[in-house]
Protein backbone atom coordinates (compact mmCIF):
# COMPACT_ATOMS: atom_id res chain seq x y z
CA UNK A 1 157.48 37.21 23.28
CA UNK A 2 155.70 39.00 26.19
CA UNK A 3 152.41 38.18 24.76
CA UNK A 4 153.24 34.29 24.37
CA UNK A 5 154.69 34.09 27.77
CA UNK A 6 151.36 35.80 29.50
CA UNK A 7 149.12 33.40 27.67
CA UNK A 8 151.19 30.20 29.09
CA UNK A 9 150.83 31.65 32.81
CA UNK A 10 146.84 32.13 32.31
CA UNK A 11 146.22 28.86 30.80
CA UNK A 12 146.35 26.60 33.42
CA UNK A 13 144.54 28.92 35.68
CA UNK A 14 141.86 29.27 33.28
CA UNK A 15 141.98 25.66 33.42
CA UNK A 16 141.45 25.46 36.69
CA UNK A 17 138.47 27.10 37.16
CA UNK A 18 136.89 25.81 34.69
CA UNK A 19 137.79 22.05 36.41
CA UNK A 20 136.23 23.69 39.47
CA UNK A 21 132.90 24.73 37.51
CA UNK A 22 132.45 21.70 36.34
CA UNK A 23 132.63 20.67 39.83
CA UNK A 24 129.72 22.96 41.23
CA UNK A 25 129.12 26.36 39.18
CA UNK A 26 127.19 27.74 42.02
CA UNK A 27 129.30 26.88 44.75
CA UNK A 28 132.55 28.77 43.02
CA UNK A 29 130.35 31.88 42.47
CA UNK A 30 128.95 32.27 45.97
CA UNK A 31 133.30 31.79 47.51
CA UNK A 32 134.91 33.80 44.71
CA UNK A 33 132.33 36.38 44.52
CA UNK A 34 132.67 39.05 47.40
CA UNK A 35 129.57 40.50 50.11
CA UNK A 36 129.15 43.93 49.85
CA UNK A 37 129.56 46.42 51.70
CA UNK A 38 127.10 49.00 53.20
CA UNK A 39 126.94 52.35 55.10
CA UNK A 40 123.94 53.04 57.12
CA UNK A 41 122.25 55.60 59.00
CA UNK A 42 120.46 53.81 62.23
CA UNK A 43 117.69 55.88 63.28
CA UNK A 44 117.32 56.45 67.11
CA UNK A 45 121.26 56.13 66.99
CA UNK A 46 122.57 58.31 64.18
CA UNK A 47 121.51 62.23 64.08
CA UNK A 48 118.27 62.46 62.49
CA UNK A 49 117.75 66.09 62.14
CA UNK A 50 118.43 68.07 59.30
CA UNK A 51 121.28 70.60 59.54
CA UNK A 52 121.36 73.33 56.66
CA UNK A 53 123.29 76.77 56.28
CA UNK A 54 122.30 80.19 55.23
CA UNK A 55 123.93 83.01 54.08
CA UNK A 56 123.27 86.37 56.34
CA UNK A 57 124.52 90.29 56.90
CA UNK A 58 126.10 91.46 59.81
CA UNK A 59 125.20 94.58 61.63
CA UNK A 60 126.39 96.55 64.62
CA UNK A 61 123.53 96.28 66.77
CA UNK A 62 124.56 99.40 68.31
CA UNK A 63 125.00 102.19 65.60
CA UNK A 64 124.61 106.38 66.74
CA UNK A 65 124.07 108.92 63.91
CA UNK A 66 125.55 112.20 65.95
CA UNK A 67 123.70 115.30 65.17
CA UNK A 68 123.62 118.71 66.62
CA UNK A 69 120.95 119.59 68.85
CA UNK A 70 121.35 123.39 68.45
CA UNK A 71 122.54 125.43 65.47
CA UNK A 72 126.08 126.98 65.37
CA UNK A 73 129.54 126.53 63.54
CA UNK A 74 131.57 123.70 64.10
CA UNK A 75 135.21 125.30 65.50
CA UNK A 76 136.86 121.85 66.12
CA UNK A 77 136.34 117.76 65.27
CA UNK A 78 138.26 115.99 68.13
CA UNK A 79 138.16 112.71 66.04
CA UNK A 80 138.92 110.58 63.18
CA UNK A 81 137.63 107.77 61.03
CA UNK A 82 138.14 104.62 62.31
CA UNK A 83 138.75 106.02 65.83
CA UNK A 84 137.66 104.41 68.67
CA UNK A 85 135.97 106.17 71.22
CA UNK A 86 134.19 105.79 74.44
CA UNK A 87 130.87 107.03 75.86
CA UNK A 88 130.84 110.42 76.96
CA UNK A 89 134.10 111.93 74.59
CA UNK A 90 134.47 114.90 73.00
CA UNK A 91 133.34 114.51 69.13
CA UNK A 92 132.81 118.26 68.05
CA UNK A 93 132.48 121.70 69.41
CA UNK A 94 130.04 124.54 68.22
CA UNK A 95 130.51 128.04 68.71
CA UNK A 96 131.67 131.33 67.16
CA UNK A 97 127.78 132.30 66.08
CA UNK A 98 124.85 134.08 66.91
CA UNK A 99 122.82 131.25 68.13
CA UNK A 100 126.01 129.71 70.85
CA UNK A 101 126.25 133.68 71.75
CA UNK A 102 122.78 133.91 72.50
CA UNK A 103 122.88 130.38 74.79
CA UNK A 104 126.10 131.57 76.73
CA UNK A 105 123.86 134.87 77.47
CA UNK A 106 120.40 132.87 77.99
CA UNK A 107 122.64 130.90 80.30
CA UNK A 108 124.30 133.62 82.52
CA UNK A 109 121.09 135.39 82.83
CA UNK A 110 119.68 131.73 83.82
CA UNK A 111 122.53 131.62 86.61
CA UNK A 112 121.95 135.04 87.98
CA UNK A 113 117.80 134.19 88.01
CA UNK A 114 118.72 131.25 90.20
CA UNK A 115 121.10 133.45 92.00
CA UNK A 116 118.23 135.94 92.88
CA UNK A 117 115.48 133.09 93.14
CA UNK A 118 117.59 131.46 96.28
CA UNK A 119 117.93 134.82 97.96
CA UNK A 120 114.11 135.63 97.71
CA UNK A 121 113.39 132.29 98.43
CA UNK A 122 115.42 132.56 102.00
CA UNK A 123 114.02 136.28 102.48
CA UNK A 124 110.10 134.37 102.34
CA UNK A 125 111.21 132.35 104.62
CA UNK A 126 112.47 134.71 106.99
CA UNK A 127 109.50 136.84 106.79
CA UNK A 128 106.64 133.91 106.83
CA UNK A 129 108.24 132.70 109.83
CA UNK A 130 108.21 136.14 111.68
CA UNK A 131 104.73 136.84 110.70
CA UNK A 132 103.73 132.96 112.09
CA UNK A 133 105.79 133.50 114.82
CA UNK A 134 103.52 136.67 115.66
CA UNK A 135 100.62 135.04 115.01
CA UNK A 136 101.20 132.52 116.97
CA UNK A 137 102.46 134.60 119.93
CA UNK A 138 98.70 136.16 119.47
CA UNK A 139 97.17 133.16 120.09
CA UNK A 140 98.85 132.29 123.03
CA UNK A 141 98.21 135.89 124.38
CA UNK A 142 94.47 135.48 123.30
CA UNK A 143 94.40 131.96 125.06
CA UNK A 144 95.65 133.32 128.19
CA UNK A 145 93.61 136.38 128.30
CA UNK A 146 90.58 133.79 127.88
CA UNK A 147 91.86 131.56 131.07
CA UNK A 148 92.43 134.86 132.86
CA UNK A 149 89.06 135.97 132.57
CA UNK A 150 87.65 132.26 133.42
CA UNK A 151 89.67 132.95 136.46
CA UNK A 152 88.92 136.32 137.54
CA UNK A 153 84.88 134.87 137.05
CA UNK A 154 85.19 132.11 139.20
CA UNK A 155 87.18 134.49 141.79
CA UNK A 156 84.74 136.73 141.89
CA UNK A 157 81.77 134.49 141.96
CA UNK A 158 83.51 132.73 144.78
CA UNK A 159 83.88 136.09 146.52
CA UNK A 160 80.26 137.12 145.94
CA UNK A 161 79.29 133.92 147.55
CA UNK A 162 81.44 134.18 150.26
CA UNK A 163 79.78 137.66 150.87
CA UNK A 164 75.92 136.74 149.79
CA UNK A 165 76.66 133.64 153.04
CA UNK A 166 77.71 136.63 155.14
CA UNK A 167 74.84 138.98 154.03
CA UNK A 168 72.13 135.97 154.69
CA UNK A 169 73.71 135.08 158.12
CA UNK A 170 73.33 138.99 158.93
CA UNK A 171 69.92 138.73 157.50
CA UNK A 172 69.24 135.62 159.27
CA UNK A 173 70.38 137.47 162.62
CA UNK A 174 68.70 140.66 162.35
CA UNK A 175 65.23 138.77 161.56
CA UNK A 176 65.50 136.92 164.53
CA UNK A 177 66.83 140.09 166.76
CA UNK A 178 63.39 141.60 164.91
CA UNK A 179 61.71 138.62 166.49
CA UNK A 180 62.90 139.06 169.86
CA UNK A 181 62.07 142.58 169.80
CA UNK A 182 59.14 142.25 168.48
CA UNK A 183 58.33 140.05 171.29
CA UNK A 184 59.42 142.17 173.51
CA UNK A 185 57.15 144.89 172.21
CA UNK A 186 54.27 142.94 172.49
CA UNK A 187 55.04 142.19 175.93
CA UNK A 188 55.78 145.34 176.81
CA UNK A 189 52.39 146.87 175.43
CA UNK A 190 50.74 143.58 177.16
CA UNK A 191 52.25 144.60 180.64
CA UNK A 192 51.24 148.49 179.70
CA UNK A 193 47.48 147.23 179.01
CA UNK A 194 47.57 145.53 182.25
CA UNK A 195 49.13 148.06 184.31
CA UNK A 196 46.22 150.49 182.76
CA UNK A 197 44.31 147.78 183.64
CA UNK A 198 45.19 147.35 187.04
CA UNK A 199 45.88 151.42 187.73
CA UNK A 200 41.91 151.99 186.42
CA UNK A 201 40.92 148.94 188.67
CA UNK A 202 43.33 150.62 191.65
CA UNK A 203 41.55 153.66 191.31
CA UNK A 204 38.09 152.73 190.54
CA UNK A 205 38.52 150.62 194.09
CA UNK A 206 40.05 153.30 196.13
CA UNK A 207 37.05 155.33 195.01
CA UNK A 208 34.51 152.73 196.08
CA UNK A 209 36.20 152.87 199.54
CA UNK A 210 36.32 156.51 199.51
CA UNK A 211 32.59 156.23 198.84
CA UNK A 212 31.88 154.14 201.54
CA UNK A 213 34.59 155.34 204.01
CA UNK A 214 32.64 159.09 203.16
CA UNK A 215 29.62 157.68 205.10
CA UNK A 216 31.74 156.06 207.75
CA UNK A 217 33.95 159.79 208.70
CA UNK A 218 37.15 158.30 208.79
CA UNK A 219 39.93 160.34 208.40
CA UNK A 220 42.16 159.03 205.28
CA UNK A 221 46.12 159.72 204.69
CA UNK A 222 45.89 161.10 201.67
CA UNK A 223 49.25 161.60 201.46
CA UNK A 224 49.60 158.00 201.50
CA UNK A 225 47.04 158.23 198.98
CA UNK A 226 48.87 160.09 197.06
CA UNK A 227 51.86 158.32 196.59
CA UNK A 228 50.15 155.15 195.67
CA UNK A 229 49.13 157.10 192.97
CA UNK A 230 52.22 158.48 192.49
CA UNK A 231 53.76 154.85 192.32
CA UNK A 232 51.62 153.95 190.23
CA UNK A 233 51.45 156.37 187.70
CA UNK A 234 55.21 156.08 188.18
CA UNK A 235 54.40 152.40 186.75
CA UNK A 236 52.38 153.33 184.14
CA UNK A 237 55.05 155.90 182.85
CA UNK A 238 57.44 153.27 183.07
CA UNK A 239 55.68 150.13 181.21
CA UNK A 240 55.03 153.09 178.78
CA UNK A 241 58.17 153.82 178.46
CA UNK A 242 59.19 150.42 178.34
CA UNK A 243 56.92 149.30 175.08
CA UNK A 244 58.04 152.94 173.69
CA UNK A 245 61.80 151.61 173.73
CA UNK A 246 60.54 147.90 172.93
CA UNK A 247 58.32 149.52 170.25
CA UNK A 248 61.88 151.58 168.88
CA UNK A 249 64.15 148.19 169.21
CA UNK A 250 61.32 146.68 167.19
CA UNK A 251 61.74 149.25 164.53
CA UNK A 252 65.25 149.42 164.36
CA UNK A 253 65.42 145.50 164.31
CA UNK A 254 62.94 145.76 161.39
CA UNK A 255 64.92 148.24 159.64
CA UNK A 256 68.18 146.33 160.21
CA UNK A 257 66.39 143.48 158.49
CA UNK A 258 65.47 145.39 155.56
CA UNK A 259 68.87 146.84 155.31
CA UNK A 260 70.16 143.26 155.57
CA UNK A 261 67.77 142.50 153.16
CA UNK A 262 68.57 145.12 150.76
CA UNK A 263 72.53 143.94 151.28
CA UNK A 264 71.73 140.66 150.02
CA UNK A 265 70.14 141.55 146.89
CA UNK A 266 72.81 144.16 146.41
CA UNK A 267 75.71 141.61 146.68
CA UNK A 268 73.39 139.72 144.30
CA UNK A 269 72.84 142.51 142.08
CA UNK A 270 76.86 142.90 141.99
CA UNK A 271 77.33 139.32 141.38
CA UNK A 272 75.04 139.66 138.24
CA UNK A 273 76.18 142.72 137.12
CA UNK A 274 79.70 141.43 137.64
CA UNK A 275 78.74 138.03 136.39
CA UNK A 276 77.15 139.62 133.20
CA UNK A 277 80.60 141.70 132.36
CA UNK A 278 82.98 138.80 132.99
CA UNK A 279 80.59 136.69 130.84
CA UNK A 280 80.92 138.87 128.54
CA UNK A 281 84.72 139.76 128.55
CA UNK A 282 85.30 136.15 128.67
CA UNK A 283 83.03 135.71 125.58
CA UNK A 284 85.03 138.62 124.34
CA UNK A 285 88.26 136.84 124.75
CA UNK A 286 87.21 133.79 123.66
CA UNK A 287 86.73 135.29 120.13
CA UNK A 288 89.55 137.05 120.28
CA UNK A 289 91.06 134.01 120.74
CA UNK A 290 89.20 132.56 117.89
CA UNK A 291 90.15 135.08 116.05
CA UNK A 292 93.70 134.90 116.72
CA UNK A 293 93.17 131.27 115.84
CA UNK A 294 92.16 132.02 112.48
CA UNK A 295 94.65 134.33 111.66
CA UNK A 296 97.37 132.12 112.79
CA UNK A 297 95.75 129.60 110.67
CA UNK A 298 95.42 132.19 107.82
CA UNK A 299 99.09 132.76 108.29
CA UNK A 300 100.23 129.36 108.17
CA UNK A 301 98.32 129.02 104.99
CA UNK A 302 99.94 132.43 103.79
CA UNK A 303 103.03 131.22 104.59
CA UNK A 304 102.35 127.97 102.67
CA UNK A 305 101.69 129.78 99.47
CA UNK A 306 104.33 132.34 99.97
CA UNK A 307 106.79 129.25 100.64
CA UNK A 308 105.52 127.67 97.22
CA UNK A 309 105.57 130.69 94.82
CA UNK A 310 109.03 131.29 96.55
CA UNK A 311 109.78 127.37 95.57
CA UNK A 312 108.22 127.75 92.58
CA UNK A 313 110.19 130.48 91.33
CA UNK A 314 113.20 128.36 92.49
CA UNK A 315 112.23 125.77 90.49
CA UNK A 316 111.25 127.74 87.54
CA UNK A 317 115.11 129.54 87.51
CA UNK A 318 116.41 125.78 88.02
CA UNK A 319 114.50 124.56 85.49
CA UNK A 320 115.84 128.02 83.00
CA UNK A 321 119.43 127.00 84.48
CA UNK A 322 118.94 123.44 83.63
CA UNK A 323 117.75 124.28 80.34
CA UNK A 324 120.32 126.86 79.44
CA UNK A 325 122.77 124.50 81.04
CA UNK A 326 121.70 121.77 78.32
CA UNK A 327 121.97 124.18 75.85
CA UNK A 328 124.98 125.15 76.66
CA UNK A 329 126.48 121.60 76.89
CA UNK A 330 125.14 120.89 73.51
CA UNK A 331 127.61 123.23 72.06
CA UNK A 332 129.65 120.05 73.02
CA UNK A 333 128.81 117.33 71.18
CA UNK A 334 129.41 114.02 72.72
CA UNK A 335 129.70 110.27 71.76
CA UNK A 336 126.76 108.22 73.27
CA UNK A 337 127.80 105.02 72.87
CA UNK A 338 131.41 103.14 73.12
CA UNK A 339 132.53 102.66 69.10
CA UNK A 340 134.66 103.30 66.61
CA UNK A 341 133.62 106.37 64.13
CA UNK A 342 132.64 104.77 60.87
CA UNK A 343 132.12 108.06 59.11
CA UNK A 344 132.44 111.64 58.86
CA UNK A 345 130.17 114.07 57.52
CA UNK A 346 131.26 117.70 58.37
CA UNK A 347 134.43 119.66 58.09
CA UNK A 348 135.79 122.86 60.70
CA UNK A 349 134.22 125.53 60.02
CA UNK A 350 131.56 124.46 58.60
CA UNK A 351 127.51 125.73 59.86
CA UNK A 352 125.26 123.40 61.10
CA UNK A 353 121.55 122.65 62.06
CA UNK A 354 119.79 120.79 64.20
CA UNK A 355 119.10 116.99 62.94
CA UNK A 356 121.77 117.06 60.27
CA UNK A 357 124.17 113.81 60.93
CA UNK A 358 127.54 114.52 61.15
CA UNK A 359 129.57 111.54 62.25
CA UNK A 360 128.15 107.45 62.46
CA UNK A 361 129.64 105.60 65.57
CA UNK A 362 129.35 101.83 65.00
CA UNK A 363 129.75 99.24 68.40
CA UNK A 364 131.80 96.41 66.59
CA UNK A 365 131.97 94.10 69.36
CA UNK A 366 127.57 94.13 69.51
CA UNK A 367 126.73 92.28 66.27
CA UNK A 368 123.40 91.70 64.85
CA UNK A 369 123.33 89.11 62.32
CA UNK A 370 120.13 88.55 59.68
CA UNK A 371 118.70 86.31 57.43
CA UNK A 372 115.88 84.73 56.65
CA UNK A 373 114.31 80.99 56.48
CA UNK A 374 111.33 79.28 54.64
CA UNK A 375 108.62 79.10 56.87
CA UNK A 376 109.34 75.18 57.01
CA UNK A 377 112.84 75.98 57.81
CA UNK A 378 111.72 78.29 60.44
CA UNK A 379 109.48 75.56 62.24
CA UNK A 380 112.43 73.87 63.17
CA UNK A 381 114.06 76.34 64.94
CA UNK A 382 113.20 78.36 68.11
CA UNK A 383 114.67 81.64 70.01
CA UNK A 384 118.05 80.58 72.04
CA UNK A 385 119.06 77.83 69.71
CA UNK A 386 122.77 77.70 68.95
CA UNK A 387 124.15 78.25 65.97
CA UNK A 388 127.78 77.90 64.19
CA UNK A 389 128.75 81.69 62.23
CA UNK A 390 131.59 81.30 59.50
CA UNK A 391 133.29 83.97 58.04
CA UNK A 392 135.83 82.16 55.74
CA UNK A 393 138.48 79.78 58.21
CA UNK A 394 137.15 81.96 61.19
CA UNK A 395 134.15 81.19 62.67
CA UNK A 396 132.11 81.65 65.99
CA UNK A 397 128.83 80.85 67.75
CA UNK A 398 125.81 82.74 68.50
CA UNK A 399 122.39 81.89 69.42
CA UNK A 400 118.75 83.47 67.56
CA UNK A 401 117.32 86.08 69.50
CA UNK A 402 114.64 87.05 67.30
CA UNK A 403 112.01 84.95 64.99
CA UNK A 404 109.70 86.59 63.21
CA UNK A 405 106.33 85.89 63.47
CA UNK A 406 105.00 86.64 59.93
CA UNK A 407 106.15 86.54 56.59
CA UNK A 408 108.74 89.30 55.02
CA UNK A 409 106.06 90.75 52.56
CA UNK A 410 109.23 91.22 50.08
CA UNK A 411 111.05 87.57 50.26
CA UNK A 412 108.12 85.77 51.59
CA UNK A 413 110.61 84.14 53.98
CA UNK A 414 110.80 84.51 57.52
CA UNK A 415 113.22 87.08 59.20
CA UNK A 416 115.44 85.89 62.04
CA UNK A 417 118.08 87.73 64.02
CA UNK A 418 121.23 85.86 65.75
CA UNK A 419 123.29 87.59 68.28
CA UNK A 420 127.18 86.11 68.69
CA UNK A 421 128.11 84.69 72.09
CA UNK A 422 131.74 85.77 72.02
CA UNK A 423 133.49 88.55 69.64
CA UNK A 424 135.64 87.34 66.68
CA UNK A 425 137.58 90.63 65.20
CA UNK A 426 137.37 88.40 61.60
CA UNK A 427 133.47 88.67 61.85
CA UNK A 428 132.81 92.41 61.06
CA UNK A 429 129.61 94.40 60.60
CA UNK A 430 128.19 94.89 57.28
CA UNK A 431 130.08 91.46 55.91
CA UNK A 432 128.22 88.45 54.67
CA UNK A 433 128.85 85.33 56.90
CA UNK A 434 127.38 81.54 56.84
CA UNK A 435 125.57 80.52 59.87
CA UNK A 436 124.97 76.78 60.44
CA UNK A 437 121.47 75.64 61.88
CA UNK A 438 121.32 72.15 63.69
CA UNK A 439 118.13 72.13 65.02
CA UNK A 440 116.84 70.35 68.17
CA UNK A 441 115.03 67.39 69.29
CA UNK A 442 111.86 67.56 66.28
CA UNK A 443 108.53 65.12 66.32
CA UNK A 444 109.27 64.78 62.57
CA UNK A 445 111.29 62.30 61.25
CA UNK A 446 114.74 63.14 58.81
CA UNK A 447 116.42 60.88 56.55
CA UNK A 448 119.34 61.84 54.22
CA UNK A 449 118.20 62.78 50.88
CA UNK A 450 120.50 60.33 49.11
CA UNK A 451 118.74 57.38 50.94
CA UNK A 452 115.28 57.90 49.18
CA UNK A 453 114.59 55.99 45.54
CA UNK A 454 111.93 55.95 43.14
CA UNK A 455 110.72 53.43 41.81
CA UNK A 456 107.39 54.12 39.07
CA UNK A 457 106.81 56.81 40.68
CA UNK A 458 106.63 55.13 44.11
CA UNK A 459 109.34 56.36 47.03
CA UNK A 460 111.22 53.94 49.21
CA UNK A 461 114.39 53.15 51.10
CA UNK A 462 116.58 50.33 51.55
CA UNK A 463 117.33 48.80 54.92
CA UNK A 464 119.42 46.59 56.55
CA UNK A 465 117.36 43.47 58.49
CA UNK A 466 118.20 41.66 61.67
CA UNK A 467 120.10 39.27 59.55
CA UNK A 468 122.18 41.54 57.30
CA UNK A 469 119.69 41.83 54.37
CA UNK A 470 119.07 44.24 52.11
CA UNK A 471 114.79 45.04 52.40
CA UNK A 472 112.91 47.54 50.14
CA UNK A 473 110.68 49.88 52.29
CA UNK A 474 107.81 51.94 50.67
CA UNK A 475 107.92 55.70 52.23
CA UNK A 476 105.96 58.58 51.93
CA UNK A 477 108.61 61.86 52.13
CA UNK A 478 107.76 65.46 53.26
CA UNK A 479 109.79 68.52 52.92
CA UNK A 480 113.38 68.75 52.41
CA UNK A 481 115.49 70.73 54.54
CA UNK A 482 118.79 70.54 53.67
CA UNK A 483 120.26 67.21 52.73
CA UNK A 484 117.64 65.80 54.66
CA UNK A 485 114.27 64.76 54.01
CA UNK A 486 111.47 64.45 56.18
CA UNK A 487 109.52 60.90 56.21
CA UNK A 488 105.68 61.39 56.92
CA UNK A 489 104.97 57.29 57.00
CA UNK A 490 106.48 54.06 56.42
CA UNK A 491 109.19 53.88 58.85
CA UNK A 492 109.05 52.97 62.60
CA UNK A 493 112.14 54.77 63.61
CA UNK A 494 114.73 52.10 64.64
CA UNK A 495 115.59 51.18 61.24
CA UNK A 496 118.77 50.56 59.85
CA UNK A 497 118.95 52.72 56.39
CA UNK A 498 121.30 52.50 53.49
CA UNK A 499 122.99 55.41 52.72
CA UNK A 500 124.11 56.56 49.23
CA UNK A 501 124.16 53.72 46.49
CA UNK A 502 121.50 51.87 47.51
CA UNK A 503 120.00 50.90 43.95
CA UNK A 504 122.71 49.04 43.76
CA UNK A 505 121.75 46.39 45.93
CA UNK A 506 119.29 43.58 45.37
CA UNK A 507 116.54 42.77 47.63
CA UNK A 508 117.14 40.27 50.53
CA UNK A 509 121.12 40.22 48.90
CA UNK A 510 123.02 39.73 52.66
CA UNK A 511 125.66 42.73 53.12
CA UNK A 512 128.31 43.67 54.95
CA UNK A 513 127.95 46.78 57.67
CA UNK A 514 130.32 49.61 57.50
CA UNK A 515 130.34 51.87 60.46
CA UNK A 516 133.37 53.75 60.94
CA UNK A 517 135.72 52.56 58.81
CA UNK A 518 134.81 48.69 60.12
CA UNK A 519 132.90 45.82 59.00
CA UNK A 520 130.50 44.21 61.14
CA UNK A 521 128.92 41.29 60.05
């Protein structure tokens, strides 16, 4: 019944079309058949890099492996696994042994050295500056015994000058005193030599008139005679007299000038003498200041080296304190990082030695993630490009800090390094994650990989014309990367290409564009 009644509703529609065949076969095909519909992927619009993903490792990028520095026993562990801790706490202590004996002695002896270094120190200083300040006070007393004999020259030599004008004006006087009685003497004898003169002439004519008053016999006074002779031999004593005492004045003038003369070169013969002995004290003190020069110099360069070995010393007992301080402080073993302890290798009471790890602190909020690319993969990237990080639903971003520059000699891959921007407590260290490249702006040219055919062994895409037609392109394809493909030659870049499916189309067939869920024509 059902089947009879389906064939009498078909019939006349069967009949129908095939009126409307008759009519014009190609006309009916072309309005009942539909235009297809295409997706496409405009280059220069649509993205046209490839994206890909690569499984990686995290890592704390800040791990510590705590070891002792010294030996001893361990008499406490102030933490736990899984504990966090900060920089600077308290991890494990070390005593109870010989070798944390011997440090807490090495390090009071170290204290008391320092102790005793400080006081010697400030004792060398006390004493270098007593001995400077006594050198010094030498010098100044050498100094002024120097100007004092400078002075007591040039007091002296002013003196003996003052004295040698006196002496030469003395001099000077009793020369010319010598002169005038010299002078005098010579007068005096002159006058004497003429007095003789005249006396013997007196005489001798007295005589000629007694001779001729004998022939005449005329009674003479000879009384009166007499006393002229008297007088004049009175004279004669007298001008004798008189060049004697002229002839004396002379003498004692003369010896007044050589006595003057003889004061003059004494006073000069003082002023040498004197002149030779302050020369030579004040060549004397000179060297003694020289002298006291040098040894204030010598002192200052004692105290320098006194000062140094006293500093020295300091530093060497700082230096032991410093050392036996460290020492002392490594019995306390601290955390130097902020982390949580990921492990724990030692128990209480246990010995230990120097090196061996005891306890792993891990930073979880510093990640380091790795992986590796092909070296194609890896020219697409560069240091500080983002990336996505999934862990499961949770995810994050980060950026690469670190390309490698060769190949792993292992994978034969490149090894990169991504840091996270922001901490996700889902993303963990030592977990395996998914990180999501999307490369940058690239001179190469990407296609999705469903887009390319091949045709007899030829490549080529479909595309989309100005007028909504379907046109076969011949390409020549690179590497893939991806779900992308890189396209060496053939395309100009402004294309319109069809995505997935595109075999299905025939060439210059008109189509329908779907972008986002619409049609455009």
């Amino acid at each position: 019944m059902k089947k009879a009644l389906i064939t009498f509703l078909l019939t006349p529609l069967i009949l129908s079309a095939c009126s409307i065949k008759e009519e014009g076969q190609e006309k009916i095909i072309r309005e009942v058949t539909p235009i297809k519909e295409v997706e496409i992927f405009e280059l220069g619009k649509d993205q046209a890099l490839p994206t890909f993903s690569k499984s990686a490792t995290t890592h704390s990028s800040e791990v510590a492996y705590i070891s002792p520095q010294i030996p001893g026993q361990i008499t406490e562990i102030n933490v736990e696994i899984g504990q966090t801790v900060r920089k600077g706490d308290t991890l494990i202590t070390l005593g109870e042994s010989l070798s944390t004996d011997l440090i807490d002695l090495q390090y009071k002896t170290a204290q008391q050295g320092e102790i005793l270094a400080v006081k010697g120190k400030n004792n060398t200083i006390i004493a270098t500056e007593l001995s400077l300040d006594a050198a010094e006070i030498a010098v100044e007393m050498a100094k002024d015994a120097y100007k004092s004999s400078l002075k007591a020259k040039k007091n002296t030599q002013n003196l003996a000058l003052n004295q040698l004008d006196n002496s030469k004006i003395e001099l000077d006087n009793a020369e010319k005193a010598y002169i005038n009685a010299r002078d005098t003497y010579y007068i005096a004898r002159d006058t004497l030599e003429d007095t003789e003169d005249g006396n013997e002439d007196f005489i001798d004519g007295l005589e000629d008139i007694f001779d001729n008053l004998g022939d005449i016999n005329i009674d003479l006074d000879y009384d009166l005679i007499s006393n002229l002779e008297d007088q004049l031999n009175t004279t004669l004593t007298q001008s004798e007299m008189q060049v004697a005492n002229a002839k004396l004045a002379m003498e004692i003038a003369k010896n007044r000038v050589k006595q003057a003369e003889i004061g003059v070169q004494s006073i000069k013969n003082t002023y040498y003498s004197q002149a030779n002995q302050f020369e030579l004290g004040i060549s004397t003190s000179l060297n003694q200041w020289d002298l006291a020069t040098v040894q204030f110099q010598s002192a200052q360069a004692a105290t320098n080296l006194q000062n140094i070995a006293a500093e020295s010393q300091l530093l060497q007992a700082n230096s032991a304190t410093d050392s036996a301080t460290l020492n002392k402080d490594q019995q306390t073993i601290k955390s130097p990082i902020n982390g949580k302890v990921s492990s724990i290798a030692a128990l209480e009471g246990n010995l230990v030695a120097p090196g061996q790890i005891l306890l792993k602190i891990e930073d979880p909020t510093r990640l380091t993630i790795k992986t590796s690319l092909s070296e194609k993969e890896s020219k697409l990237i560069s240091i500080g490009d983002k990336v996505k990080i999934r862990n499961g639903d949770n995810s994050t971003t980060g950026r690469i800090s670190s390309i490698s520059p060769t190949l792993n000699e292992i994978t034969k891959k490149i090894d990169i390094e991504i840091e996270p921007e922001r901490q996700n407590d889902q993303i963990i260290a030592e977990s395996i994650v998914e990180i999501d490249f999307s490369p940058q702006a690239n001179q190469s040219l990407f296609i999705p990989l469903n887009s390319v055919l091949i045709d007899k062994g030829q490549n080529y895409v479909r595309i989309v014309d100005e007028e909504n037609r379907i046109q076969k392109i011949p390409i020549t394809k690179g590497q893939i990367i991806g779900t992308y493909i890189e396209i060496i030659s053939g395309l100009k870049g402004d294309e319109r290409i069809v995505k997935a499916g595109s075999s299905f189309y025939e060439d210059n067939e008109k189509v329908k564009i779907k972008t986002s869920g619409k049609v455009y024509r």
